[in-house]
Protein backbone atom coordinates (compact mmCIF):
# COMPACT_ATOMS: atom_id res chain seq x y z
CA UNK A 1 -46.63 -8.09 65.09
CA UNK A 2 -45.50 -6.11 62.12
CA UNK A 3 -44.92 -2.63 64.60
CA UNK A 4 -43.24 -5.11 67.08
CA UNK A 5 -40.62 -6.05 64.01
CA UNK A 6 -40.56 -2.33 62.98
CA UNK A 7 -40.15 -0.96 66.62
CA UNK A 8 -36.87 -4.39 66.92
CA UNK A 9 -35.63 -3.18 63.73
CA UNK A 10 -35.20 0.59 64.88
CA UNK A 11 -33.74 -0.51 67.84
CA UNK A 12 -30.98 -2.61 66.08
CA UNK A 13 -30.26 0.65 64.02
CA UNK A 14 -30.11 2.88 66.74
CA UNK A 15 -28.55 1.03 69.75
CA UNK A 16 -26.63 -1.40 68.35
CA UNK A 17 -25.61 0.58 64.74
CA UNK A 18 -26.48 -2.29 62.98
CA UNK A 19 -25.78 -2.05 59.46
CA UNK A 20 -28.51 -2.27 56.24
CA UNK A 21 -27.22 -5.76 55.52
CA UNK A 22 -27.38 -7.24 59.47
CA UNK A 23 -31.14 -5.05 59.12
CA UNK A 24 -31.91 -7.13 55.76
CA UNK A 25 -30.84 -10.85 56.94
CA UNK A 26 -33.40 -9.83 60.14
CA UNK A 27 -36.19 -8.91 57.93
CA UNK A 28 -35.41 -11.92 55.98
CA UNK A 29 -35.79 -14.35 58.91
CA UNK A 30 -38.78 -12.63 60.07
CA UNK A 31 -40.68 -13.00 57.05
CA UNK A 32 -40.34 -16.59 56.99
CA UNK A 33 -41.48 -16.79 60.56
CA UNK A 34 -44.33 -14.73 59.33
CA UNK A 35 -44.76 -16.97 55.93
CA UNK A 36 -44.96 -20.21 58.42
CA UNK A 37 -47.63 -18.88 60.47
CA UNK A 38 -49.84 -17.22 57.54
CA UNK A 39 -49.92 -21.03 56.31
CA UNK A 40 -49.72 -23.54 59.30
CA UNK A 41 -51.44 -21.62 62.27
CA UNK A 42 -53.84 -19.35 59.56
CA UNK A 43 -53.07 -15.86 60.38
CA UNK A 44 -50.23 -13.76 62.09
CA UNK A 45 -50.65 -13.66 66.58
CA UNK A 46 -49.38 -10.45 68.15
CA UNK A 47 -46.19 -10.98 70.30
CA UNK A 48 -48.12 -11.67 73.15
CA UNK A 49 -50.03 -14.59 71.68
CA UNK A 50 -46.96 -16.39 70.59
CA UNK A 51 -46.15 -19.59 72.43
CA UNK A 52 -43.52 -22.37 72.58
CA UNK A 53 -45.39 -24.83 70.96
CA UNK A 54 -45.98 -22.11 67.65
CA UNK A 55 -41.97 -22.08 68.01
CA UNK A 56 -41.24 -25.33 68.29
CA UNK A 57 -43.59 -25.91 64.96
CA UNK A 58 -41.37 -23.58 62.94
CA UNK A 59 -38.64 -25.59 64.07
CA UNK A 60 -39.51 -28.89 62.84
CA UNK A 61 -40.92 -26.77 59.78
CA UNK A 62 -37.42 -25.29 59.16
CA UNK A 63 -36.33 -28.97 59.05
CA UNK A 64 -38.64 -30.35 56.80
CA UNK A 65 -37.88 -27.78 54.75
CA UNK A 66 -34.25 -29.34 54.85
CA UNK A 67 -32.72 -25.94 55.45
CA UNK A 68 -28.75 -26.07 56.17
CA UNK A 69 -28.31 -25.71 60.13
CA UNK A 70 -26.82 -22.28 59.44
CA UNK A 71 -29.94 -21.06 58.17
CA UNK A 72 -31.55 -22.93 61.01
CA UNK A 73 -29.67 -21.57 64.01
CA UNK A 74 -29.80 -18.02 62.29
CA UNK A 75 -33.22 -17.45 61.89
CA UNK A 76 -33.32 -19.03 65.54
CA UNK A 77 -31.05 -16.53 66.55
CA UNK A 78 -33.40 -13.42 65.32
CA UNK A 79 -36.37 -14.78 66.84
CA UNK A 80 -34.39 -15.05 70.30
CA UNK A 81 -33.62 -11.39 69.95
CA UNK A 82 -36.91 -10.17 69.10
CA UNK A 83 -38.51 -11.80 71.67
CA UNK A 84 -36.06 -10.69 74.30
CA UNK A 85 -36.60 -7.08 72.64
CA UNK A 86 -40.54 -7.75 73.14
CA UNK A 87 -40.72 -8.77 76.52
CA UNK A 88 -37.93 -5.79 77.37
CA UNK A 89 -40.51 -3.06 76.02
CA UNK A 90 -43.48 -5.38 77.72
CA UNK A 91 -45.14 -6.19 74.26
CA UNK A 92 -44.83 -10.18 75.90
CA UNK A 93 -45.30 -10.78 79.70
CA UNK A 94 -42.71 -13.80 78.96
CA UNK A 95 -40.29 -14.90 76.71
CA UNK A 96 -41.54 -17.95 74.86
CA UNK A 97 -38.29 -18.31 72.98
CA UNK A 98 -36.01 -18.42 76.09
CA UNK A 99 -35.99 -22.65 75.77
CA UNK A 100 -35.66 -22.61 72.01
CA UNK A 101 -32.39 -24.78 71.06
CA UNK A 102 -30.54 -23.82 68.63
CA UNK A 103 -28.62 -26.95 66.11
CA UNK A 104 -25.09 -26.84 66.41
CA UNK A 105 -23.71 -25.67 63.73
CA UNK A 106 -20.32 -27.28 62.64
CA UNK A 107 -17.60 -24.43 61.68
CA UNK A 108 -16.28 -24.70 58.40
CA UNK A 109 -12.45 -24.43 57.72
CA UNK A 110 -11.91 -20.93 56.30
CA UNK A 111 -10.60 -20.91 52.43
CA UNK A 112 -7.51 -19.12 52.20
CA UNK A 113 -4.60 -18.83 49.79
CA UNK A 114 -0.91 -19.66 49.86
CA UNK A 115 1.73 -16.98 49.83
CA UNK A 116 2.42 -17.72 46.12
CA UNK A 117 -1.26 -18.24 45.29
CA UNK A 118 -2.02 -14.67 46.66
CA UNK A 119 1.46 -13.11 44.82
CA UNK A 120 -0.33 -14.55 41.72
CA UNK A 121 -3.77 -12.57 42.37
CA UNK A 122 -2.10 -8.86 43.29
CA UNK A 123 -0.07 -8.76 40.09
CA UNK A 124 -3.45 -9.91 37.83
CA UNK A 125 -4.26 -6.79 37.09
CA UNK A 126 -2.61 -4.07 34.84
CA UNK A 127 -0.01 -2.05 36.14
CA UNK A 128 -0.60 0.19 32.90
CA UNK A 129 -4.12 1.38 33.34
CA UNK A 130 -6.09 3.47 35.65
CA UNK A 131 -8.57 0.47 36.54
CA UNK A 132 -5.54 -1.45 37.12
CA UNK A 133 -3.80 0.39 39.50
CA UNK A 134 -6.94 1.04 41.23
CA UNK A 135 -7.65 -2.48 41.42
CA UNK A 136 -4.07 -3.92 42.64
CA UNK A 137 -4.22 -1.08 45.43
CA UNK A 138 -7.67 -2.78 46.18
CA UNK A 139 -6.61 -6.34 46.81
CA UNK A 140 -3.17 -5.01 48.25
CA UNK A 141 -5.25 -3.24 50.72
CA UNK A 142 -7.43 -5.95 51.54
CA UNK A 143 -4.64 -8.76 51.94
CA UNK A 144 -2.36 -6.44 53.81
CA UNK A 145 -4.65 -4.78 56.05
CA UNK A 146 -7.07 -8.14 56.39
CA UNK A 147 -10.27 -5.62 55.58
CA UNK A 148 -13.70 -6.91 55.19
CA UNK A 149 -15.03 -5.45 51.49
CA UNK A 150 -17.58 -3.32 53.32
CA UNK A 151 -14.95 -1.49 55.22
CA UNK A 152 -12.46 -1.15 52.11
CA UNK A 153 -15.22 0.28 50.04
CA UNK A 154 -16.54 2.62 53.09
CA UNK A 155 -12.80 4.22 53.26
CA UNK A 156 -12.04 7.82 52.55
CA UNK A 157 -8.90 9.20 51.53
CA UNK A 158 -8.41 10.93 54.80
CA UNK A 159 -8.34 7.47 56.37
CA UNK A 160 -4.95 6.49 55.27
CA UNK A 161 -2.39 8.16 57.30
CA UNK A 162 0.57 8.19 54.93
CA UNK A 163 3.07 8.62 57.10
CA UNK A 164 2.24 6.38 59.93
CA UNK A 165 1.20 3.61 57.47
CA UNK A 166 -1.88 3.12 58.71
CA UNK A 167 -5.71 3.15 58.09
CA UNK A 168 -8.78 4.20 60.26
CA UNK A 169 -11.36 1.71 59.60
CA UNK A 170 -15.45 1.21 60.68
CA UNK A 171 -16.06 -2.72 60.99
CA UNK A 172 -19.17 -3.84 62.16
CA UNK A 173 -21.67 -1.93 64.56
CA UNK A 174 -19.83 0.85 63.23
CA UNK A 175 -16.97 0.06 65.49
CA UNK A 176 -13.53 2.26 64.59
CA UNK A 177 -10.25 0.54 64.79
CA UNK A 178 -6.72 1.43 63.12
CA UNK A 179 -5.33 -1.49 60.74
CA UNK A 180 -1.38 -1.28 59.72
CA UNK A 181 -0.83 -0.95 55.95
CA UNK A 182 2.28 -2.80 54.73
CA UNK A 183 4.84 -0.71 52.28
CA UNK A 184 3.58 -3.20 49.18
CA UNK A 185 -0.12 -1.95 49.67
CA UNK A 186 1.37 1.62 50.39
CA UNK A 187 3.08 1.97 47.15
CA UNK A 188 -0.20 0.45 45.09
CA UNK A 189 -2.11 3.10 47.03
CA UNK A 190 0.18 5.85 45.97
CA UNK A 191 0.72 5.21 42.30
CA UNK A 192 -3.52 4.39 42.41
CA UNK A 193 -3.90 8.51 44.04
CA UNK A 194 -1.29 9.96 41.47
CA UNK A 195 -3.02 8.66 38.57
CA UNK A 196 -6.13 9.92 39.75
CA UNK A 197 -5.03 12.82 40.08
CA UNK A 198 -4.48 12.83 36.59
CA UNK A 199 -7.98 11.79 35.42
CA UNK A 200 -10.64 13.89 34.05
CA UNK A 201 -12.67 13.75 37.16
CA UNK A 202 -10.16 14.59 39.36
CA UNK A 203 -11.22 15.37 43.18
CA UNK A 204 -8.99 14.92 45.77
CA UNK A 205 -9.81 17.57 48.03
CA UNK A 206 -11.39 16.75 51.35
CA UNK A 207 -12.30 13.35 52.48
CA UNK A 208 -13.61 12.10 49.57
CA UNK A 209 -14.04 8.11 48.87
CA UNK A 210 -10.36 6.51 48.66
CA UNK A 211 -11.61 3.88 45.52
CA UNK A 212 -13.83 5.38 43.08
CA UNK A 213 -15.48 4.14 39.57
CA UNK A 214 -15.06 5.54 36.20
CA UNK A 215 -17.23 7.75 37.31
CA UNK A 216 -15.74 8.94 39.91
CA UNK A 217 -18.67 7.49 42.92
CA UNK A 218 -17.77 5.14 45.54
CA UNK A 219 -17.35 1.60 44.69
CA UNK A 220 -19.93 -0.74 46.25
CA UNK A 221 -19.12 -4.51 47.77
CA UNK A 222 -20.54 -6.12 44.58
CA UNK A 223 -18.85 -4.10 42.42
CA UNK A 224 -15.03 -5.13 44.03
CA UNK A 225 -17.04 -9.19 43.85
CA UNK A 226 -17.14 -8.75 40.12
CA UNK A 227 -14.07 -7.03 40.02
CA UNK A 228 -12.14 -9.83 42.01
CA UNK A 229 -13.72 -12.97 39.92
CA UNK A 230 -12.22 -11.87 36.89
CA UNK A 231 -8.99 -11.74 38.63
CA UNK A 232 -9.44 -15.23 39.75
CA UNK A 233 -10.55 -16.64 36.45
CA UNK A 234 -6.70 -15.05 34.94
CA UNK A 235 -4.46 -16.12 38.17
CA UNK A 236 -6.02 -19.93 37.41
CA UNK A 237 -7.66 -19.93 41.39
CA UNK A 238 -10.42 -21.93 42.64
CA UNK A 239 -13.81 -20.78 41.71
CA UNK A 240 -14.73 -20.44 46.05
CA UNK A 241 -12.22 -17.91 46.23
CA UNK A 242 -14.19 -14.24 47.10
CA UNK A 243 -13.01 -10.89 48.49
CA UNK A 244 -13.33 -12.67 52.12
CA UNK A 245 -10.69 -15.10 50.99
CA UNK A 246 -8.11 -12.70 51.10
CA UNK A 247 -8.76 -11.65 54.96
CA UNK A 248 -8.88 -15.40 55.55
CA UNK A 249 -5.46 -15.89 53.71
CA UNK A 250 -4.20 -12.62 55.79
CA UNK A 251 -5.10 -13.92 59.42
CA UNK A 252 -3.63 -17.81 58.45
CA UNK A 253 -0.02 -16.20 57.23
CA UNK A 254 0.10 -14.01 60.41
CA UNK A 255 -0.17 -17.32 62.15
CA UNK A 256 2.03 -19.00 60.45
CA UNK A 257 4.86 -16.32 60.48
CA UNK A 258 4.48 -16.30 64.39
CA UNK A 259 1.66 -13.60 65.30
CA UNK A 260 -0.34 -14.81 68.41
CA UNK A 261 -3.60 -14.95 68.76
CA UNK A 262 -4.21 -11.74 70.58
CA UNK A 263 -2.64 -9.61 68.39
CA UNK A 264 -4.46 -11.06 64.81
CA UNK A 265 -8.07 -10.79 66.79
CA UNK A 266 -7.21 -6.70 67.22
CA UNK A 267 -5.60 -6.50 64.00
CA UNK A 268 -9.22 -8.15 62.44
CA UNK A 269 -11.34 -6.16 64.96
CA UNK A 270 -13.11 -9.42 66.32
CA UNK A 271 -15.20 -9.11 69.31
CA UNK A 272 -14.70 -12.41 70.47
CA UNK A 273 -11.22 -14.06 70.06
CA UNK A 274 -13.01 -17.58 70.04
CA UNK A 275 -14.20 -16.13 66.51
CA UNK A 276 -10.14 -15.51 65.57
CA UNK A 277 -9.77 -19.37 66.51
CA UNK A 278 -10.55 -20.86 63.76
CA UNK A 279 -7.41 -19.79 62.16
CA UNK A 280 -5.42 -22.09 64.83
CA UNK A 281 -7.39 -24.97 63.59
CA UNK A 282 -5.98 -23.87 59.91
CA UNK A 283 -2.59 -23.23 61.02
CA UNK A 284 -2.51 -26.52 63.16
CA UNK A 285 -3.83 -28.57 60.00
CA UNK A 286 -0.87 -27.03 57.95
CA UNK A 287 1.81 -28.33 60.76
CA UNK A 288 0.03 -31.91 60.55
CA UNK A 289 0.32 -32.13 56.71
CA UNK A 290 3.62 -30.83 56.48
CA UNK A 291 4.78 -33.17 59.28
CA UNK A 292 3.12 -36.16 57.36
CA UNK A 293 4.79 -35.16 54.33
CA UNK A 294 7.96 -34.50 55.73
CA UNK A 295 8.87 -37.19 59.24
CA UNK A 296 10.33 -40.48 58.03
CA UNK A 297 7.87 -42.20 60.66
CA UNK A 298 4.64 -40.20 59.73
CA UNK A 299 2.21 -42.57 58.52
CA UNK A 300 2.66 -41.39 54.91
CA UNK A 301 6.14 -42.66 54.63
């Protein structure tokens, strides 16, 4: 079982670029498959030797467990793929996971910030400092170009196309797409390069990382998580507000200002555009509580 998870785990990185933290939640799921069946069936079966019923007793186990349905449907999900990965490379002669159900999972409103709410966070930090140019080019570039952390910290400095405006970026599966910069995040990006080029540890030949550290090394996700909650503590914001908040924030104002649907699923490099829909569903709950607090007939006046 454990070269059958190995062999799945390869293929993810090699066919389908997954990334180290899509490889991690896998290997996560599959150890508490493998956790379930070292204590309620008494060892771990080969592929082959895996049947509905063991399935269908890690279900109900998930459930007395009282994990949330995300967690539920998720490690569903991985043990779907695997086994359609196992009976692929004939490790299984059938699928026994082809009739598992999955809970449905109610989707969650995103959390996103007003206009004002958002001016608040981008002029938290310093514009007198090195860190503090660095980090209002950061958010800037993450509300303006609606980048996931991962593909903010993954840019280079030969990714921003000055004069077009513009940024290459690598979402997910390592897919490339080109996200517009506005002139706000521009200018933060600028002044954040010139004073760099100042510093001791100056660099800025070849394609290089386009945020740095003190030290001059990439910045990681975590790093721009701790970065961003002191940011919220000073600009007074709710507590649930993360880096992701700000893409969220930059997808709902599109809407608002007029952008259809199409357009905000490229500019966020969604696969699906039923994924981009849960923005309507924001925008839509906006028009209903400005039309309550506004109509003479709505019911709250």
């Amino acid at each position: 079982m454990e070269s059958a998870i190995q062999g799945f785990l390869r293929s993810l990185r090699l066919e389908r670029n997954a990334s180290e933290l899509t490889l991690k939640s896998y290997r996560e799921d599959f150890n508490s498959f493998s956790d379930y069946l070292q204590d309620r069936v008494g060892a771990i079966p080969e592929p082959h030797q895996i049947t509905m019923p063991i399935l269908r007793g890690y279900v109900a186990y998930l459930h007395e467990c009282q994990y949330a349905r995300s967690t539920t449907a998720r490690r569903l999900a991985s043990l779907r793929s695997f086994f359609r990965y196992a009976t692929r490379e004939g490790l299984t002669p059938a699928n026994p996971a082809i009739a598992l159900r999955t809970p449905r999972v109610g989707r969650k409103l995103p959390h996103f910030l007003t206009t004002d709410q958002v001016a608040t966070l981008l002029e938290a930090p310093p514009a007198n400092t090195p860190m503090g140019l660095r980090d209002r080019a950061i958010l800037e570039t993450l509300y303006s170009a609606g980048l996931r952390v991962a593909e903010l910290v993954g840019l280079n400095r030969d990714d921003w196309d000055r004069g077009a405006n513009i940024v290459r970026v690598f979402g997910k599966g390592k897919k490339e797409r080109i996200a517009p910069v506005g002139s706000y995040a521009a200018k933060a990006l600028t002044r954040w390069l010139e004073m760099r080029q100042l510093g001791p540890r100056a660099n800025l030949a070849g394609g290089g990382p386009l945020f740095t550290n003190k030290f001059g090394n990439r910045l990681t996700t975590r790093s721009i998580g701790r970065m961003l909650e002191k940011y919220i503590r000073q600009a007074g914001l709710a507590s649930i507000t993360s880096p992701h908040t700000l893409r969220h924030s930059f997808a709902t104002h599109l809407l608002d200002g007029g952008a259809d649907l199409r357009s905000v699923q490229e500019l966020l490099g969604h696969k699906s555009l039923t994924t981009t829909q849960i923005y309507t569903h924001v925008s839509t709950r906006r028009l209903r509580e400005t039309y309550e607090h506004a109509h003479p007939h709505s019911e709250q006046n």
